[in-house]
N, C-alpha and C. Protein backbone atom coordinates (compact mmCIF):
# COMPACT_ATOMS: atom_id res chain seq x y z
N UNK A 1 117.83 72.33 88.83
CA UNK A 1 116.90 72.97 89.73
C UNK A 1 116.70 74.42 89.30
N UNK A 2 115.61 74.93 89.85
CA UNK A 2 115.24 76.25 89.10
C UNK A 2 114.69 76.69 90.17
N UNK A 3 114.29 78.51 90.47
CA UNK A 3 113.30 79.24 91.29
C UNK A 3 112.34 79.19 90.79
N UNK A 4 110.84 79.12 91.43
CA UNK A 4 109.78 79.24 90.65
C UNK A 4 108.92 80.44 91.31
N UNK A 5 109.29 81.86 90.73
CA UNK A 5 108.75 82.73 91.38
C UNK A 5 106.90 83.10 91.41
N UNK A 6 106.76 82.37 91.77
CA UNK A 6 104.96 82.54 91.53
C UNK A 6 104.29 81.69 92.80
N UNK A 7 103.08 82.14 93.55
CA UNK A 7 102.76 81.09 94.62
C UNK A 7 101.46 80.60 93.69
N UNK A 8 101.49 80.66 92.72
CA UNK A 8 100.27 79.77 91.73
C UNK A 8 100.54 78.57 92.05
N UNK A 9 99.21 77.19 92.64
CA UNK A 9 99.37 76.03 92.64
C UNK A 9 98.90 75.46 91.64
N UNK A 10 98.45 76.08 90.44
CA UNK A 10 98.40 75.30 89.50
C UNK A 10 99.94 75.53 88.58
N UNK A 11 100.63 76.82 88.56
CA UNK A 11 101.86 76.43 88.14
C UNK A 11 103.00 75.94 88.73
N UNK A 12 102.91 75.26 90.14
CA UNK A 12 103.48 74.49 91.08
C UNK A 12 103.50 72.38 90.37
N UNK A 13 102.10 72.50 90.31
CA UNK A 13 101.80 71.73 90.11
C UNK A 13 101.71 70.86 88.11
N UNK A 14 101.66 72.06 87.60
CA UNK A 14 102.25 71.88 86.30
C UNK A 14 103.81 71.36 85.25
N UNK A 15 104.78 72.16 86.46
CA UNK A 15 105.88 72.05 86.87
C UNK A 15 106.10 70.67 87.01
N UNK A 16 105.50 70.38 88.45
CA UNK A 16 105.79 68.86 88.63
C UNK A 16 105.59 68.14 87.62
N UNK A 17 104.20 68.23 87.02
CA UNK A 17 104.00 67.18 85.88
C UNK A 17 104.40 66.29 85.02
N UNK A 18 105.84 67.68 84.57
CA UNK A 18 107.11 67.33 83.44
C UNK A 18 108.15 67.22 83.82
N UNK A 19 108.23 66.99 85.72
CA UNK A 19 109.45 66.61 86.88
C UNK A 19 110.63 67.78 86.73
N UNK A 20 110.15 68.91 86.65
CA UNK A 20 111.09 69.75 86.60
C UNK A 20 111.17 70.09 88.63
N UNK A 21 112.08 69.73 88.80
CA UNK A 21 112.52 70.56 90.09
C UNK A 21 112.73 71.71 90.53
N UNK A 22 112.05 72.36 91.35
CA UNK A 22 112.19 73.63 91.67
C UNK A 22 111.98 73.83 93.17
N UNK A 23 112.20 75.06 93.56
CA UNK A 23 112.25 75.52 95.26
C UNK A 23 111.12 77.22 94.43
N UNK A 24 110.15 77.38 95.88
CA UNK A 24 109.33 78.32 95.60
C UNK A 24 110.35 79.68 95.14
N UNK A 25 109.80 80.54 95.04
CA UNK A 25 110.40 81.86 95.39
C UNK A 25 109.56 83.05 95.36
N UNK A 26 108.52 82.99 95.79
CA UNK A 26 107.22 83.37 95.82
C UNK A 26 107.32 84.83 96.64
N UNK A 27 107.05 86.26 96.31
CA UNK A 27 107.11 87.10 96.92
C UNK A 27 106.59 87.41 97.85
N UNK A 28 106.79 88.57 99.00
CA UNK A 28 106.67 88.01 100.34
C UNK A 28 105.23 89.16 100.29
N UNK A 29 104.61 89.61 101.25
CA UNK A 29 103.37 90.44 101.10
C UNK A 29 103.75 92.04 101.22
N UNK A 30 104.84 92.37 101.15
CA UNK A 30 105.21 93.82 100.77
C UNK A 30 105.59 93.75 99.39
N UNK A 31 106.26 92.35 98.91
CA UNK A 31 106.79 92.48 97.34
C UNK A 31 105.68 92.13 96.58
N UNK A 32 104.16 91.65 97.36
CA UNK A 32 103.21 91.21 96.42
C UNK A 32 102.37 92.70 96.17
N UNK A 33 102.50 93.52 96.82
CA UNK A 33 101.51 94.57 96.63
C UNK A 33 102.67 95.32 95.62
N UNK A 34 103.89 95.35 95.11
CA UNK A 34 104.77 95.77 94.03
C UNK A 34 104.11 94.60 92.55
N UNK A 35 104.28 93.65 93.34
CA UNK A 35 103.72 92.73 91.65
C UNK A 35 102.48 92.87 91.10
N UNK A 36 101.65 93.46 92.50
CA UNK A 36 100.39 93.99 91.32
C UNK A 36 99.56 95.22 91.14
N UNK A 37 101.42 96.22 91.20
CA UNK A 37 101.65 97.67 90.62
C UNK A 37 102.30 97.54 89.08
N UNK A 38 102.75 95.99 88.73
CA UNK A 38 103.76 95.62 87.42
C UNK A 38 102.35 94.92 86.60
N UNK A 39 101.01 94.49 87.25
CA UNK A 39 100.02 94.14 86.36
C UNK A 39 99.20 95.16 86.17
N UNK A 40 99.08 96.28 86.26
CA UNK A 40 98.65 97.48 85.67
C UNK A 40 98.83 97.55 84.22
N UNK A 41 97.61 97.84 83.67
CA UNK A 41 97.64 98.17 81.97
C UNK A 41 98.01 99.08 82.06
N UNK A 42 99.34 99.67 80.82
CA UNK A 42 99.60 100.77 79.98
C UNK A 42 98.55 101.36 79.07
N UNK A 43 98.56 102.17 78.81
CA UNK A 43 97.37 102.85 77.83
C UNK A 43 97.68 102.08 76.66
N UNK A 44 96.75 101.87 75.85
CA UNK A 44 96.72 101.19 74.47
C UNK A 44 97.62 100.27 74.60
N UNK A 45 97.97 99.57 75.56
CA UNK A 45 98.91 98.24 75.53
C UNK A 45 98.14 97.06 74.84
N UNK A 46 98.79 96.55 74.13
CA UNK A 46 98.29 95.14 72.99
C UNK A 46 98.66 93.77 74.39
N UNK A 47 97.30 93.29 74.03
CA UNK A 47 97.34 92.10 75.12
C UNK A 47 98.46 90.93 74.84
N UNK A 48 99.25 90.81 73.97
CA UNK A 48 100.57 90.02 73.77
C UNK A 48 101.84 91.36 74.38
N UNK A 49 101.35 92.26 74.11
CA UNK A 49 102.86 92.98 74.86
C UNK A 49 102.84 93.02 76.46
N UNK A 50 101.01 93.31 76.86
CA UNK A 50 101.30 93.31 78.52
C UNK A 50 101.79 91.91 78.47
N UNK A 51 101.05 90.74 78.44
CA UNK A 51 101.46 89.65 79.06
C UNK A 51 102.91 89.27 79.59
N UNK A 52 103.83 89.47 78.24
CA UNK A 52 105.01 89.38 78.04
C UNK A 52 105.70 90.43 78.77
N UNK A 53 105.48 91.53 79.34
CA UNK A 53 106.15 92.83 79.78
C UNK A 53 106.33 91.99 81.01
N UNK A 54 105.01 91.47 81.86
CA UNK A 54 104.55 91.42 82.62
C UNK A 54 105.26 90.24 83.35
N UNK A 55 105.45 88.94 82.62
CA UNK A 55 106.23 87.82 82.99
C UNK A 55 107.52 88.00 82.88
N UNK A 56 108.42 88.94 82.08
CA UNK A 56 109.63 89.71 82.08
C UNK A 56 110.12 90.11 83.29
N UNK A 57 108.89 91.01 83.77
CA UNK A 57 109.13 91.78 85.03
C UNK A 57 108.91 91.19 86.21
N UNK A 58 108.22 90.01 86.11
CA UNK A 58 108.24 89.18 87.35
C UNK A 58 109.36 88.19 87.39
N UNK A 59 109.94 87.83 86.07
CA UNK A 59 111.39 87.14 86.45
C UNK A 59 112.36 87.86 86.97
N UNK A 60 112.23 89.02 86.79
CA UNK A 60 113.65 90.10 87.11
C UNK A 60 113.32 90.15 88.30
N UNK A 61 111.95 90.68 89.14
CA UNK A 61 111.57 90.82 90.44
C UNK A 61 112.36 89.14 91.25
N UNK A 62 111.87 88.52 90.77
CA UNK A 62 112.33 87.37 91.56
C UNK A 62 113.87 87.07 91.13
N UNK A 63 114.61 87.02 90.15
CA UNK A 63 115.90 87.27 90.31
C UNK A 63 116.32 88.18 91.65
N UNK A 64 115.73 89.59 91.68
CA UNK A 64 116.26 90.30 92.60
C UNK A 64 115.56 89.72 94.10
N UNK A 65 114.79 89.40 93.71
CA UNK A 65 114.75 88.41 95.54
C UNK A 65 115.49 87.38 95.86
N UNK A 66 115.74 86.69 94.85
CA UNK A 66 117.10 85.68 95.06
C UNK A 66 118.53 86.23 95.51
N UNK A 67 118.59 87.39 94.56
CA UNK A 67 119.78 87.85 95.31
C UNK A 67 119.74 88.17 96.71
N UNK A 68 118.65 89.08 96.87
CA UNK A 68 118.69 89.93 98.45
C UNK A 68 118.23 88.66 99.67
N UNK A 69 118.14 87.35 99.15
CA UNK A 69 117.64 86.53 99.67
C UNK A 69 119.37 85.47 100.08
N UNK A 70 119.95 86.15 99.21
CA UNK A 70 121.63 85.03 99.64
C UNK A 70 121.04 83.64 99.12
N UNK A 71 120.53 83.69 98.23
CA UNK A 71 119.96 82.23 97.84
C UNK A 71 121.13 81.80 96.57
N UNK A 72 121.75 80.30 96.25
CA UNK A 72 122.65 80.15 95.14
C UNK A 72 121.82 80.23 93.83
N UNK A 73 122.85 80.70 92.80
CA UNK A 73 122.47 81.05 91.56
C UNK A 73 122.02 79.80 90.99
N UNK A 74 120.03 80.27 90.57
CA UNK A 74 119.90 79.21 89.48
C UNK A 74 118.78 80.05 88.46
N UNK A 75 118.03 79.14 87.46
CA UNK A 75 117.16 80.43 86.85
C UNK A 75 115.96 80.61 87.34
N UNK A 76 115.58 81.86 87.22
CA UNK A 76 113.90 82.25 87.43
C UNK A 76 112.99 82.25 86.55
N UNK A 77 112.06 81.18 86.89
CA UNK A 77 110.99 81.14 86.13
C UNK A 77 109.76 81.58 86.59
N UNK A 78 109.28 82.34 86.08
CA UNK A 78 107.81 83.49 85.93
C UNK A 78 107.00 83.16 84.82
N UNK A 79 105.84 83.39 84.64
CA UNK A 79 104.99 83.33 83.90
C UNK A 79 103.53 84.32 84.26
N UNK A 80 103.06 84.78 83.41
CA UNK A 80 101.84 86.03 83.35
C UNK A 80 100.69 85.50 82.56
N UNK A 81 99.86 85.09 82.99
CA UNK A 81 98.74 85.23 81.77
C UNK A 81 97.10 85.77 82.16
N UNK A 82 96.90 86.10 80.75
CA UNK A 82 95.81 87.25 80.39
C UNK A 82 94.88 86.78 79.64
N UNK A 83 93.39 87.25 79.63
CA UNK A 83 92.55 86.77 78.72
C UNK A 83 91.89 87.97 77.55
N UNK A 84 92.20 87.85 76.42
CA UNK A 84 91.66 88.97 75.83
C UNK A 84 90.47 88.92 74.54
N UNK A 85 89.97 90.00 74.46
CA UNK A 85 88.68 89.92 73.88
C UNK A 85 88.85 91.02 72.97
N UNK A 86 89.20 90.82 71.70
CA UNK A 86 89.41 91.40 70.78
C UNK A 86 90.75 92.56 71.57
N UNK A 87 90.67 93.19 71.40
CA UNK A 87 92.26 93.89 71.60
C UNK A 87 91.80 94.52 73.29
N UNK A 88 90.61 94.13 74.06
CA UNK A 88 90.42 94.33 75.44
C UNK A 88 91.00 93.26 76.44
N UNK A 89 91.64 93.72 77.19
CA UNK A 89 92.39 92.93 78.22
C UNK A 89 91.77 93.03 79.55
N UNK A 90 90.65 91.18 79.61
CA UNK A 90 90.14 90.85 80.83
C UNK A 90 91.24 90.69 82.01
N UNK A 91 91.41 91.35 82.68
CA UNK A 91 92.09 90.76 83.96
C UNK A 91 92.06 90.02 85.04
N UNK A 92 92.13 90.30 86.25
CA UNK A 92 91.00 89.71 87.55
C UNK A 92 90.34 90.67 87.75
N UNK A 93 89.26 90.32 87.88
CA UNK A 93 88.01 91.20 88.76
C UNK A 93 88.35 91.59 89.72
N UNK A 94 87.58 92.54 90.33
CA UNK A 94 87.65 93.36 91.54
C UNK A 94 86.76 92.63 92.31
N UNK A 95 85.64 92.58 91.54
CA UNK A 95 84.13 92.35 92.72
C UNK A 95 83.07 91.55 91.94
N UNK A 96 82.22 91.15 92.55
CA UNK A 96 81.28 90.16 92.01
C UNK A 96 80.37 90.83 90.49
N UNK A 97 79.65 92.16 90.41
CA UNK A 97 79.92 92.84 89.36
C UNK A 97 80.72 92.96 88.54
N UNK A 98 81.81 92.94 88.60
CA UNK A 98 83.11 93.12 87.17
C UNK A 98 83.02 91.58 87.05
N UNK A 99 83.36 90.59 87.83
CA UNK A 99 83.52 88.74 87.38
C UNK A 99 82.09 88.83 85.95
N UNK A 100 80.66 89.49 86.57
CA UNK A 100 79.31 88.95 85.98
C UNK A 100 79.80 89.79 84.80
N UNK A 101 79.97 90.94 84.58
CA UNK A 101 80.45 91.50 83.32
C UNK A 101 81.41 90.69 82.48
N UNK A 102 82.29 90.47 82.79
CA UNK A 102 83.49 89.48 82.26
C UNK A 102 82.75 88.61 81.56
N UNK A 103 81.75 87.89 82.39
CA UNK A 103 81.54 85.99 81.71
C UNK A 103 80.22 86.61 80.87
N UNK A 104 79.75 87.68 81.20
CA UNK A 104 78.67 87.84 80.00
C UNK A 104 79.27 88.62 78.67
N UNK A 105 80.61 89.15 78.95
CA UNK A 105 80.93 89.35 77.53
C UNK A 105 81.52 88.55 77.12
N UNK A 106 81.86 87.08 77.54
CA UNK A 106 83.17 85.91 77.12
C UNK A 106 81.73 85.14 76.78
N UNK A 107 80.33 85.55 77.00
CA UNK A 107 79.29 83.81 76.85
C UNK A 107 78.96 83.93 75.26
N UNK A 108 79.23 82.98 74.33
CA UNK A 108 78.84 82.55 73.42
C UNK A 108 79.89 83.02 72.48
N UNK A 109 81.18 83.36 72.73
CA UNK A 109 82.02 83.79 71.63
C UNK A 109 83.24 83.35 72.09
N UNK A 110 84.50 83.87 70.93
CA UNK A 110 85.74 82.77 71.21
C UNK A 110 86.46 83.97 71.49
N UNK A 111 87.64 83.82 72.83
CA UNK A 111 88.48 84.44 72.98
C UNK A 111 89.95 83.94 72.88
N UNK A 112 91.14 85.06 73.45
CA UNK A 112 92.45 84.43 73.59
C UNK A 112 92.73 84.40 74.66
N UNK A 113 93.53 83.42 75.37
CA UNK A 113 93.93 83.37 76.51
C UNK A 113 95.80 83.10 76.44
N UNK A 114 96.39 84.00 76.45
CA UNK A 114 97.59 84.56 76.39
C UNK A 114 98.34 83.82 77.44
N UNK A 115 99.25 83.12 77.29
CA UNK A 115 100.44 83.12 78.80
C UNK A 115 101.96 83.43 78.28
N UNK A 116 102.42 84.24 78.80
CA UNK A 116 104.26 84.32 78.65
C UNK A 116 104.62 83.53 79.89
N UNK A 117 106.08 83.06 79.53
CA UNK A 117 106.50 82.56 80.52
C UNK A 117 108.08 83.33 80.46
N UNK A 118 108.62 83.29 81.46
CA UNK A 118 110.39 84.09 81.34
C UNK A 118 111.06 83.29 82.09
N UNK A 119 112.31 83.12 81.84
CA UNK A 119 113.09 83.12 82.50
C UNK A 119 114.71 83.53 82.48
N UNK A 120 114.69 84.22 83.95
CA UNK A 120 115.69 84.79 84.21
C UNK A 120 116.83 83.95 84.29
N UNK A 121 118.43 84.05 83.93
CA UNK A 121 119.32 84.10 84.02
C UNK A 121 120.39 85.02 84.58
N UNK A 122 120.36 85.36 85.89
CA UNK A 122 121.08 86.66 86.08
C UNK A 122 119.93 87.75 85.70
N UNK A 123 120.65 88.69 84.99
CA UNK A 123 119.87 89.95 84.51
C UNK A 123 119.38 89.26 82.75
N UNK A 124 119.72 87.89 82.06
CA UNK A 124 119.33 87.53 80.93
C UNK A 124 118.37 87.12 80.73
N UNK A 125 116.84 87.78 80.29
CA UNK A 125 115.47 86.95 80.38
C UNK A 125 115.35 86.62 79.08
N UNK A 126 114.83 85.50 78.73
CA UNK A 126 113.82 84.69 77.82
C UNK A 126 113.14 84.44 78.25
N UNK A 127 111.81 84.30 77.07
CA UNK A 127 110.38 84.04 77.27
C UNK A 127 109.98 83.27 76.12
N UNK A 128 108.92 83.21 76.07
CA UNK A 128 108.04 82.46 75.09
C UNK A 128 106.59 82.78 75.20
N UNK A 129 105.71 82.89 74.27
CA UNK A 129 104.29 83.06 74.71
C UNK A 129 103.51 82.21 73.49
N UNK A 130 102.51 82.14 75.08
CA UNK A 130 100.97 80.93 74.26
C UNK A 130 100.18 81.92 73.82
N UNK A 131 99.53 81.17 73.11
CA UNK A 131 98.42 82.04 72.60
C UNK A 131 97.16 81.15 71.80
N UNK A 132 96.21 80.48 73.13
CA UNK A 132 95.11 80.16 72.01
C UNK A 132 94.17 80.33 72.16
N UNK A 133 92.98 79.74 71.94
CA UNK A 133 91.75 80.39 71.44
C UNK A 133 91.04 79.14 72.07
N UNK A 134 89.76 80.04 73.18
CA UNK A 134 88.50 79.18 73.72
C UNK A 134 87.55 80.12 73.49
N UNK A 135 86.53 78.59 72.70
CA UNK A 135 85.35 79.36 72.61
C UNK A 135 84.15 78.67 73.46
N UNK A 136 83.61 80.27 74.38
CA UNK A 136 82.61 79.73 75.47
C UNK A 136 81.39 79.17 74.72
N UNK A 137 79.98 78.46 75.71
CA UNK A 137 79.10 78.35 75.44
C UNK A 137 78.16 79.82 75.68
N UNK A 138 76.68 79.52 75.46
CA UNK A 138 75.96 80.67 75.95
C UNK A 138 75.58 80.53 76.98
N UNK A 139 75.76 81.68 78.36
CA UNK A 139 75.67 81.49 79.63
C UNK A 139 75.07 82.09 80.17
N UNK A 140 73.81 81.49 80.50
CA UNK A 140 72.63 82.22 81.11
C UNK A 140 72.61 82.90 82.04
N UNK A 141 72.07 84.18 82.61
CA UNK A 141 72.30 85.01 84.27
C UNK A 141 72.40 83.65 85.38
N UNK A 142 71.46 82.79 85.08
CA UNK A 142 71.95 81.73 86.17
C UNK A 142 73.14 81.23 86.62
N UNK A 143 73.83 80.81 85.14
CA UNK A 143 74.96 80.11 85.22
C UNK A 143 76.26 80.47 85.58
N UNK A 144 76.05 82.24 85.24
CA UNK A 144 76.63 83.29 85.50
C UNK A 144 76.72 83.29 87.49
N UNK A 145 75.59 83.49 87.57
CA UNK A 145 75.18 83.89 89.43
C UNK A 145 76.13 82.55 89.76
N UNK A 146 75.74 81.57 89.41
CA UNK A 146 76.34 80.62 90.15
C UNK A 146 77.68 80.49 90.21
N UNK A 147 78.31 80.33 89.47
CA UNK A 147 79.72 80.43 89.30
C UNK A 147 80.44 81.63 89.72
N UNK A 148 79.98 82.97 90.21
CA UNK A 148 80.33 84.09 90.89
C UNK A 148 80.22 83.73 92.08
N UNK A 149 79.57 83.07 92.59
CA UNK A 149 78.87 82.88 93.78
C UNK A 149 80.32 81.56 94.22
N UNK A 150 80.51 81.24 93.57
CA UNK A 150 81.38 80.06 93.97
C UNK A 150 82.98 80.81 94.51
N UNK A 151 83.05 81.95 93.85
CA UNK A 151 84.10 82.70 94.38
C UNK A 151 85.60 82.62 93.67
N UNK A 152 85.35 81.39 92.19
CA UNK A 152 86.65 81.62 92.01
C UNK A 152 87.21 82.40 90.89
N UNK A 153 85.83 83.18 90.15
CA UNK A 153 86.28 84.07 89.30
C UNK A 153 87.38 85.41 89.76
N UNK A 154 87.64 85.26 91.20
CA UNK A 154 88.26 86.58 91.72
C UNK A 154 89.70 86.58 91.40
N UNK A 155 90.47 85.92 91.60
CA UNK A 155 92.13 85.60 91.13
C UNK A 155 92.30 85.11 89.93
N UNK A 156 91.61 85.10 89.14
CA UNK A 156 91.89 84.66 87.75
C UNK A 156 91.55 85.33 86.56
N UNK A 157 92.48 85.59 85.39
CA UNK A 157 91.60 86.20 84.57
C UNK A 157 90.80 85.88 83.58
N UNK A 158 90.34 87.24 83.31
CA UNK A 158 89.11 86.59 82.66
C UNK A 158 87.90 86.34 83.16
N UNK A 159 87.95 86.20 84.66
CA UNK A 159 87.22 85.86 85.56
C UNK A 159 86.52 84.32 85.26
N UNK A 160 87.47 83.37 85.11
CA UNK A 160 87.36 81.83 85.11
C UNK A 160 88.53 81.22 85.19
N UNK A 161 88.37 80.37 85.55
CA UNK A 161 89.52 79.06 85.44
C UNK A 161 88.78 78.03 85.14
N UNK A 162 89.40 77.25 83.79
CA UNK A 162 89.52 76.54 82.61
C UNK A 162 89.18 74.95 83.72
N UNK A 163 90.02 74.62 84.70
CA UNK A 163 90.44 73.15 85.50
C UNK A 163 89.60 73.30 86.29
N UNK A 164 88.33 74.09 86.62
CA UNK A 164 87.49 73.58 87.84
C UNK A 164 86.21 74.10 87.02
N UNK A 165 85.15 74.09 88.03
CA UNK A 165 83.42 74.34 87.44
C UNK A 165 83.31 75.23 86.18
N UNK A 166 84.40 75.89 85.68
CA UNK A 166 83.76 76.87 84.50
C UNK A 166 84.22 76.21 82.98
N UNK A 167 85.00 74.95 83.39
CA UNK A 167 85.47 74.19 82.75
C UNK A 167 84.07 73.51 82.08
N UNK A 168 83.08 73.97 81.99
CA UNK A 168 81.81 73.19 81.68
C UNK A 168 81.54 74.31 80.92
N UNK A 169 81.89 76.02 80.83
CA UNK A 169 81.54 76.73 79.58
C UNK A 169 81.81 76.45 78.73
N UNK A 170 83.03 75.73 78.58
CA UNK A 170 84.09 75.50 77.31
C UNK A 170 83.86 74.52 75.96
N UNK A 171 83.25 75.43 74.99
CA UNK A 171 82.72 74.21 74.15
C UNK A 171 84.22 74.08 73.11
N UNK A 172 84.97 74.81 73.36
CA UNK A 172 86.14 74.31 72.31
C UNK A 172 87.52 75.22 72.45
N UNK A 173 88.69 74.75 72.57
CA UNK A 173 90.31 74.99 72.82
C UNK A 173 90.78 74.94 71.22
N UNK A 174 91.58 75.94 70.82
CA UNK A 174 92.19 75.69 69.80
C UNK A 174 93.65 76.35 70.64
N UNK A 175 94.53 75.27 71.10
CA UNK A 175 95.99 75.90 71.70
C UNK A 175 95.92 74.75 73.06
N UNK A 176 96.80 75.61 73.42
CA UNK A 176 97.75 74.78 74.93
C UNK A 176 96.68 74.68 76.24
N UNK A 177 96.35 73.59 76.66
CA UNK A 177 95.52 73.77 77.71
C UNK A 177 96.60 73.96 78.67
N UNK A 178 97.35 73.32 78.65
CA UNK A 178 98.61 73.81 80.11
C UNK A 178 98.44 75.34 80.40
N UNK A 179 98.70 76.15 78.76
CA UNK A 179 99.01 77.57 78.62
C UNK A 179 97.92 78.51 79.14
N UNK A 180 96.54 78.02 79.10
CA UNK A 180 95.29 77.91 79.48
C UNK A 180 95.63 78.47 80.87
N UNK A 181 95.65 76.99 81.46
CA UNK A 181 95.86 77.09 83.18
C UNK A 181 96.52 78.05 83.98
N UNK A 182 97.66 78.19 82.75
CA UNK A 182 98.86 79.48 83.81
C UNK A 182 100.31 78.93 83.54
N UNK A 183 100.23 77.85 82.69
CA UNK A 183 102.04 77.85 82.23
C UNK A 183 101.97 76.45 81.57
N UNK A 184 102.43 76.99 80.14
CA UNK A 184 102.82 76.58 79.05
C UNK A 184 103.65 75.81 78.99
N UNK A 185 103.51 74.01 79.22
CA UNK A 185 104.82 73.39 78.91
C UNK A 185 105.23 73.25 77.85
N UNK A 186 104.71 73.46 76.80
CA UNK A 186 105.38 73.19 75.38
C UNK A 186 106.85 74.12 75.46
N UNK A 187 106.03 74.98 75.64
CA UNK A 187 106.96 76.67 75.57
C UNK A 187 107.65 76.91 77.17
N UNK A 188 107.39 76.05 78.24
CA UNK A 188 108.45 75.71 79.33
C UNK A 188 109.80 74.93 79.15
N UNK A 189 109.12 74.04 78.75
CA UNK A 189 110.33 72.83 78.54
C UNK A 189 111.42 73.77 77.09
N UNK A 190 110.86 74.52 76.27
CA UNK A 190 112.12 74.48 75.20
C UNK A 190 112.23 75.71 76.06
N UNK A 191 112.69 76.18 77.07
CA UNK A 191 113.08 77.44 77.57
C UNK A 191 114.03 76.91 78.56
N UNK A 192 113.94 75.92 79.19
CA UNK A 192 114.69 75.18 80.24
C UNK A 192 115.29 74.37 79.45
N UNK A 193 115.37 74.01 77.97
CA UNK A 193 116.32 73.15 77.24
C UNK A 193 117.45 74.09 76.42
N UNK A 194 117.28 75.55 76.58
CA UNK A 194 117.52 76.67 75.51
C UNK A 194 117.06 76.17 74.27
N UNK A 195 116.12 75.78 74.00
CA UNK A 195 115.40 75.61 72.32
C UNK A 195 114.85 76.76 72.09
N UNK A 196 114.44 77.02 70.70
CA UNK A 196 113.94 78.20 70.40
C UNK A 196 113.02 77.73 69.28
């Protein structure tokens, strides 16, 4: 059994997939406005170092909620992921403007979509990170309006998610669609096996 510090239901549900057992450990709404003071870009940060900083620091955060939580020792698993466009790091949008910016600089070219995953042991983190490459179609102001309009470019980065309606930009994956979604089983499972 493992913590799974994230209230992501697609990495809830990813989890299950490969029957790994876990109990949430999902931060509470004073520790969530701290987790996204830890997704703040550094100046000139390389979109493989935030990611990875980033899923580091959310295993340690949730280690330390386990403790202050009297919960028994098991590991924390976290995961971060980012979408980047040449060495620019898409995040989540703010507002319906930043989402339409996002998908008109992602329409007709190939980006990376980054995930680390960590896990804590005590104060001992390992990670692993994805890293592959989707390339969009060309996406007209329409296709654009519409899919803003649908509301789910707001929590995700990049301003899309891959598993519902924008899943129709996607003319081609070179990498992990799991890693895609928000957590990497290739690079889960040899982290929960200690493989390297």
């Amino acid at each position: 059994m493992i913590y799974l510090a994230s209230s992501s239901p697609r990495r809830q549900e990813l989890l299950a997939r490969i029957g790994v057992r876990f109990e949430l450990l999902a931060p509470s709404e004073e520790e969530s406005d701290a987790a996204e003071a830890l997704e703040a870009i550094e100046p000139g940060e390389r979109p493989s170092h935030y990611v990875v900083r980033v899923a580091v620091a959310k295993a340690l955060a949730g280690e330390a909620r386990r403790q202050a939580r009297g919960l028994p020792p098991a590991p924390v698993l976290a995961a971060d992921t980012t979408v980047a466009l040449g060495s620019r790091i898409l995040g989540k949008p703010a507002d319906a403007a930043e989402a339409t910016a996002m998908l008109r600089a992602l329409s007709g070219r190939t980006h990376r979509v980054l995930t680390a995953v960590a896990l804590a042991r005590g104060q001992r983190v390992e990670y692993r990170l994805s890293n592959s490459r989707v390339r969009f179609a060309r996406l007209g102001a329409q296709d654009i309006a519409r899919y803003v309009a649908t509301g789910d470019p707001f929590d995700k980065a990049g301003a899309y998610g891959i598993q519902g309606y924008a899943g129709r930009f996607v003319r081609r994956i070179d990498g992990s669609d799991s890693g895609i979604m928000g957590l990497p089983l290739y690079e889960t499972h040899c982290l929960l096996r200690g493989r390297h």
